[in-house]
Protein backbone atom coordinates (compact mmCIF):
# COMPACT_ATOMS: atom_id res chain seq x y z
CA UNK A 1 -76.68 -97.93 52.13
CA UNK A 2 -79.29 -96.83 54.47
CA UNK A 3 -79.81 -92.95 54.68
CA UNK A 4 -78.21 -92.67 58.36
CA UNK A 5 -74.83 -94.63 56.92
CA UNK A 6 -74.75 -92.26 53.79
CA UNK A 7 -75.12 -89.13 55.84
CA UNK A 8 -72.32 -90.45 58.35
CA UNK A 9 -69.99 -91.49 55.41
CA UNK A 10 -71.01 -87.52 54.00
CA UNK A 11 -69.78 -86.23 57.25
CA UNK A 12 -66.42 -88.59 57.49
CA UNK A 13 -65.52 -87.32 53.71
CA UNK A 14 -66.35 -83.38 55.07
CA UNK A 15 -64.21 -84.04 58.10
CA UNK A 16 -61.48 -85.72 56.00
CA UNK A 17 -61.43 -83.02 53.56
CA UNK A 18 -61.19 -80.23 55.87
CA UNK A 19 -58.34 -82.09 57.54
CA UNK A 20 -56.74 -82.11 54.52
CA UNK A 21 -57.18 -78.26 53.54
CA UNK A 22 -55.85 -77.39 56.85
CA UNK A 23 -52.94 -79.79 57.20
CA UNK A 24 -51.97 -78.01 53.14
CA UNK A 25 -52.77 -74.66 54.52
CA UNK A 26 -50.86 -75.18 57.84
CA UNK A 27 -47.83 -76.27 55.30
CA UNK A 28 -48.37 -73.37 53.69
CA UNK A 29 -48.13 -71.20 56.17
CA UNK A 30 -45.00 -73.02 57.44
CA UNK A 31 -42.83 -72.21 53.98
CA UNK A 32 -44.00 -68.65 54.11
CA UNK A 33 -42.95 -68.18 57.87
CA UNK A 34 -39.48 -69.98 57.04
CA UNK A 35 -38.62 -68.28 54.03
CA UNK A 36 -40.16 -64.83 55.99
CA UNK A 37 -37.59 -65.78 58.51
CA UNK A 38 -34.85 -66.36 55.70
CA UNK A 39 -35.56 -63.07 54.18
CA UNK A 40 -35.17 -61.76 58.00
CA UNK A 41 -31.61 -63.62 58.46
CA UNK A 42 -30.50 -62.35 55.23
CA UNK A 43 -31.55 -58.36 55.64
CA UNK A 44 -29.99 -58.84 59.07
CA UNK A 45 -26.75 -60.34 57.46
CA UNK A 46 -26.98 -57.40 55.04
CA UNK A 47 -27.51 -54.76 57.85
CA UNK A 48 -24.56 -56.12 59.95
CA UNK A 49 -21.88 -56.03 56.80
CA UNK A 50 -23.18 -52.32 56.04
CA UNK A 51 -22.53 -51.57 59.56
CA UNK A 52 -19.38 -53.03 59.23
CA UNK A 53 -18.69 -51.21 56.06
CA UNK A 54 -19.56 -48.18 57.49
CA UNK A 55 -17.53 -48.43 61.27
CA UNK A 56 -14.67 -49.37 58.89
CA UNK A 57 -15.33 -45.72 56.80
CA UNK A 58 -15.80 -44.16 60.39
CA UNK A 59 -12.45 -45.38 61.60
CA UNK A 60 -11.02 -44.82 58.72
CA UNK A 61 -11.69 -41.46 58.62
CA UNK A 62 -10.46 -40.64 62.48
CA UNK A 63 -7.47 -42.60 61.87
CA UNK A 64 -6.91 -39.80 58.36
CA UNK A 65 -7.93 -36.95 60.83
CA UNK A 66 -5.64 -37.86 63.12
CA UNK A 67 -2.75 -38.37 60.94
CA UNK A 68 -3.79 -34.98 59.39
CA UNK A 69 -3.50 -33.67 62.94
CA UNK A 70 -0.41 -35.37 63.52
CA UNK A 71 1.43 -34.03 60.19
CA UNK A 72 0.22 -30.54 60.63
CA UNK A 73 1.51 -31.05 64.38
CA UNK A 74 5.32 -32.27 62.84
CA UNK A 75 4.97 -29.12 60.10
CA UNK A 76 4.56 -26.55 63.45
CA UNK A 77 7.39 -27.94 65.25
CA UNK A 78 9.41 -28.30 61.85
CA UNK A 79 8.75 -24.48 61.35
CA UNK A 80 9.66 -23.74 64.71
CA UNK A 81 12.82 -25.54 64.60
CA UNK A 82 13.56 -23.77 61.54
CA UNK A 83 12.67 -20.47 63.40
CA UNK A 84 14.64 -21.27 66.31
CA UNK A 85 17.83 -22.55 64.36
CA UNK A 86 18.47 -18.96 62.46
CA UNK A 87 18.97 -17.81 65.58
CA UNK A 88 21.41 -20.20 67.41
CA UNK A 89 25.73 -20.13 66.97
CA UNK A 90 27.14 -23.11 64.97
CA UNK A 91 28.29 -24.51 68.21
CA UNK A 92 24.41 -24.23 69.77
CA UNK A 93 22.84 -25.99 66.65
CA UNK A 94 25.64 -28.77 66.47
CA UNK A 95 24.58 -29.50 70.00
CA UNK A 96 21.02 -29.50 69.54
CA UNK A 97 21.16 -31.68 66.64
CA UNK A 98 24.02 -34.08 68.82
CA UNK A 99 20.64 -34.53 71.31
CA UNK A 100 18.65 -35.12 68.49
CA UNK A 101 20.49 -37.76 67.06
CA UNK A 102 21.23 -39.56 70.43
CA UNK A 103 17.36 -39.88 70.82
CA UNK A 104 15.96 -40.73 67.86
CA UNK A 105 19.10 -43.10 66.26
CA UNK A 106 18.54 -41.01 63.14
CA UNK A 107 22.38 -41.69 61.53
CA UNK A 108 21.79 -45.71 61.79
CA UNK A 109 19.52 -44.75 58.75
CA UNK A 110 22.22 -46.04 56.09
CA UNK A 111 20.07 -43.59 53.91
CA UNK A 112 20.22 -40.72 55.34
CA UNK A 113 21.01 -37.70 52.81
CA UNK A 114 21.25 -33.64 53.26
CA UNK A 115 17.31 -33.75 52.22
CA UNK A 116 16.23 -36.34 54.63
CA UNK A 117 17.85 -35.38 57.53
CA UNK A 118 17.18 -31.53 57.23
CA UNK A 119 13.54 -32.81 57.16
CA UNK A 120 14.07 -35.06 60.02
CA UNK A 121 15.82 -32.61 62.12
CA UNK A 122 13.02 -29.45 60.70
CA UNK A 123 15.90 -27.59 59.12
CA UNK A 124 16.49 -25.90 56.02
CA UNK A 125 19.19 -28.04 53.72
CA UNK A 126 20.82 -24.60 53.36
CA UNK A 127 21.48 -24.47 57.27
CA UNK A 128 22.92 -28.05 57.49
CA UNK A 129 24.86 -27.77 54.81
CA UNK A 130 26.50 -24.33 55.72
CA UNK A 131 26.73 -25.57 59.63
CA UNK A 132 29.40 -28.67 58.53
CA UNK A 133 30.91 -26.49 55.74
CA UNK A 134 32.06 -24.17 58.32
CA UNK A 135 32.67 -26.04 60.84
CA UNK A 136 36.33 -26.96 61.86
CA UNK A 137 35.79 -30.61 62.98
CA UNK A 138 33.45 -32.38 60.15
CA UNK A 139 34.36 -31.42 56.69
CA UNK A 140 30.20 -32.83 55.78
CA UNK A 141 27.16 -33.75 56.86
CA UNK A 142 28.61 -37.46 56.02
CA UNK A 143 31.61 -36.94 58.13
CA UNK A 144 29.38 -36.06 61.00
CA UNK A 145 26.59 -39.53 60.55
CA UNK A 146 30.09 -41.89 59.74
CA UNK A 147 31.34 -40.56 63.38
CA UNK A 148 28.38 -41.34 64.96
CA UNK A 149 28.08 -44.35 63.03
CA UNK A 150 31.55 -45.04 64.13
CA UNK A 151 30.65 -44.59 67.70
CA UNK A 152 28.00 -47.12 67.74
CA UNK A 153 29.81 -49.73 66.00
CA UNK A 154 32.43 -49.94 68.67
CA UNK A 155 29.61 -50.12 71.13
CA UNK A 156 27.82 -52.77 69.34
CA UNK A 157 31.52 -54.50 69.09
CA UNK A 158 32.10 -54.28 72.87
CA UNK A 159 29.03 -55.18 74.01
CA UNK A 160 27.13 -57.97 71.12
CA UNK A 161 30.36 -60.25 71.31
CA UNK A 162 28.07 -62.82 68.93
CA UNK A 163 26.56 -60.61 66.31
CA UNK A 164 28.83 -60.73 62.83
CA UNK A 165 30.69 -57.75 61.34
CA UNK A 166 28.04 -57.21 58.95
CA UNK A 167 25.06 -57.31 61.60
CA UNK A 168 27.02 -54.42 63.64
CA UNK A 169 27.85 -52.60 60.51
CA UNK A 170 24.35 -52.93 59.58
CA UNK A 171 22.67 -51.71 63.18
CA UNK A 172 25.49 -48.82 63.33
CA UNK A 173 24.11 -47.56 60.18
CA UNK A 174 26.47 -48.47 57.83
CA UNK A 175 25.32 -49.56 54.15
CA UNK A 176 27.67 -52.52 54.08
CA UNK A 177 30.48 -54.55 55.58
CA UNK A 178 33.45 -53.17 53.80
CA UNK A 179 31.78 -49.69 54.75
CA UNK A 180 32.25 -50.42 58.43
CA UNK A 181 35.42 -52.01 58.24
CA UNK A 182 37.10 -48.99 56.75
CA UNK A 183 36.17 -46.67 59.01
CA UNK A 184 37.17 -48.46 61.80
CA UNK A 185 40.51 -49.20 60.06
CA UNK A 186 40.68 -45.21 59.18
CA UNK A 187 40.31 -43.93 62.99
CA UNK A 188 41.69 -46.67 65.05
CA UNK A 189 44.28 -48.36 62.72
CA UNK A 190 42.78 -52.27 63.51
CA UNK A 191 39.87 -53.84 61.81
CA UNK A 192 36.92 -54.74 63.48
CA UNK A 193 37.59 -58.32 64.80
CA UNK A 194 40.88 -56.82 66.17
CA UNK A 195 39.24 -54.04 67.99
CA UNK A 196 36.99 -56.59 69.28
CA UNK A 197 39.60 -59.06 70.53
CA UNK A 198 41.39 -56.31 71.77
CA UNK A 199 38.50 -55.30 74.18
CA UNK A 200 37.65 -58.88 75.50
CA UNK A 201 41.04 -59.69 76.67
C-alpha cells in the first residue's frame, strides 16, 4: 500500500475506534442514568410509605386525643349527673332516668346489670339500687328493664307482624325466647302469638 492509502486506512481505524469508545461510553452512561433513575423511583417509593406511616401516626394520634377528649367529656357529665341526682326525690330521678331510657334504648341491652347501667345512666350503684328498693312500684332494678322490656315487645308484636318470637324477644331486650314469653304470660295472661292474634283481628 501506497503511503496516501495507509494514512487513509490509519484514519478509518481512528474514526472506527473512537466510534466505538463513544457508542461503550454512551452505554455507559445510559445504565448509570437508569439505575440513577431506579435509585430515584425507589427513595421516592420509600419517602411516600414513610409519609404514609407517619399521616397514619398523625391520625392516629387525633383520633386518641379526641377519644381522650370525648371520655373526659362523658366523666364531667357522669359527675354531674351524679351531683345532680343526690339532690332530686325518688319520683324526680325515676323520671329522669324513664327519659333516659326512652332515648338511648338502654334496657334492650339483655346485659344490662346494676354496674352497667349506673355507669350508663352516671349514677352511683348505691343510688340505683336504693331508688328501686324503696320504691313502691318495682321491687329491682330488673323489675324496672323487664317492664320496659315488656313494653317494647308488645310494640314490636303489634307492629313487625313477620318477625318470630325470638327476633322480638331478642330486639325488646330479652336474653331468650322463653324469657319473653313469660313475661308476657305473667302481665297479660296470653302468650305472645295470642297477644299478637289478638291485636290483628
Amino acid at each position: 500500500m501506497s503511503g496516501p492509502q495507509l494514512l487513509i486506512a490509519a484514519i478509518i481505524i481512528v474514526l472506527v475506534i473512537a466510534f466505538i469508545i463513544t457508542v461503550v461510553l454512551q452505554n455507559i452512561t445510559a445504565k448509570k442514568i437508569i439505575s440513577a433513575n431506579t435509585k430515584l423511583v425507589e427513595n421516592q417509593n420509600v419517602l411516600l410509605e414513610q409519609n404514609k406511616v407517619l399521616t397514619e401516626k398523625l391520625n392516629s394520634r387525633s383520633q386518641v386525643k379526641d377519644e381522650v377528649t370525648k371520655l373526659r367529656e362523658q366523666a364531667e357529665q357522669q359527675r354531674e349527673h351524679i351531683r345532680q341526682s343526690t339532690h332530686m326525690t325518688d319520683e324526680e330521678l325515676l323520671a329522669w332516668i324513664d327519659g333516659q331510657m326512652e332515648q338511648t334504648r338502654l334496657y334492650t341491652d339483655s346485659s344490662l346489670t346494676l354496674k352497667t347501667t349506673a355507669q350508663a345512666l352516671g349514677l352511683t350503684q348505691k343510688r340505683l339500687a336504693a331508688l328501686f328498693r324503696n320504691h313502691p312500684k318495682y321491687s329491682s332494678l330488673g323489675d324496672y328493664l323487664n317492664e320496659k322490656r315488656f313494653l317494647e315487645g308488645c310494640r314490636l308484636l303489634r307492629e313487625e307482624p313477620n318477625w318470630t318470637i325470638e327476633a322480638v324477644g331478642a330486639k325488646a331486650g330479652f336474653g331468650g325466647r322463653r324469657t319473653f314469653q313469660t313475661e308476657v304470660k305473667r302481665r297479660l295472661g296470653l302468650t305472645p302469638q295470642q297477644y299478637r292474634q289478638t291485636n290483628f283481628k
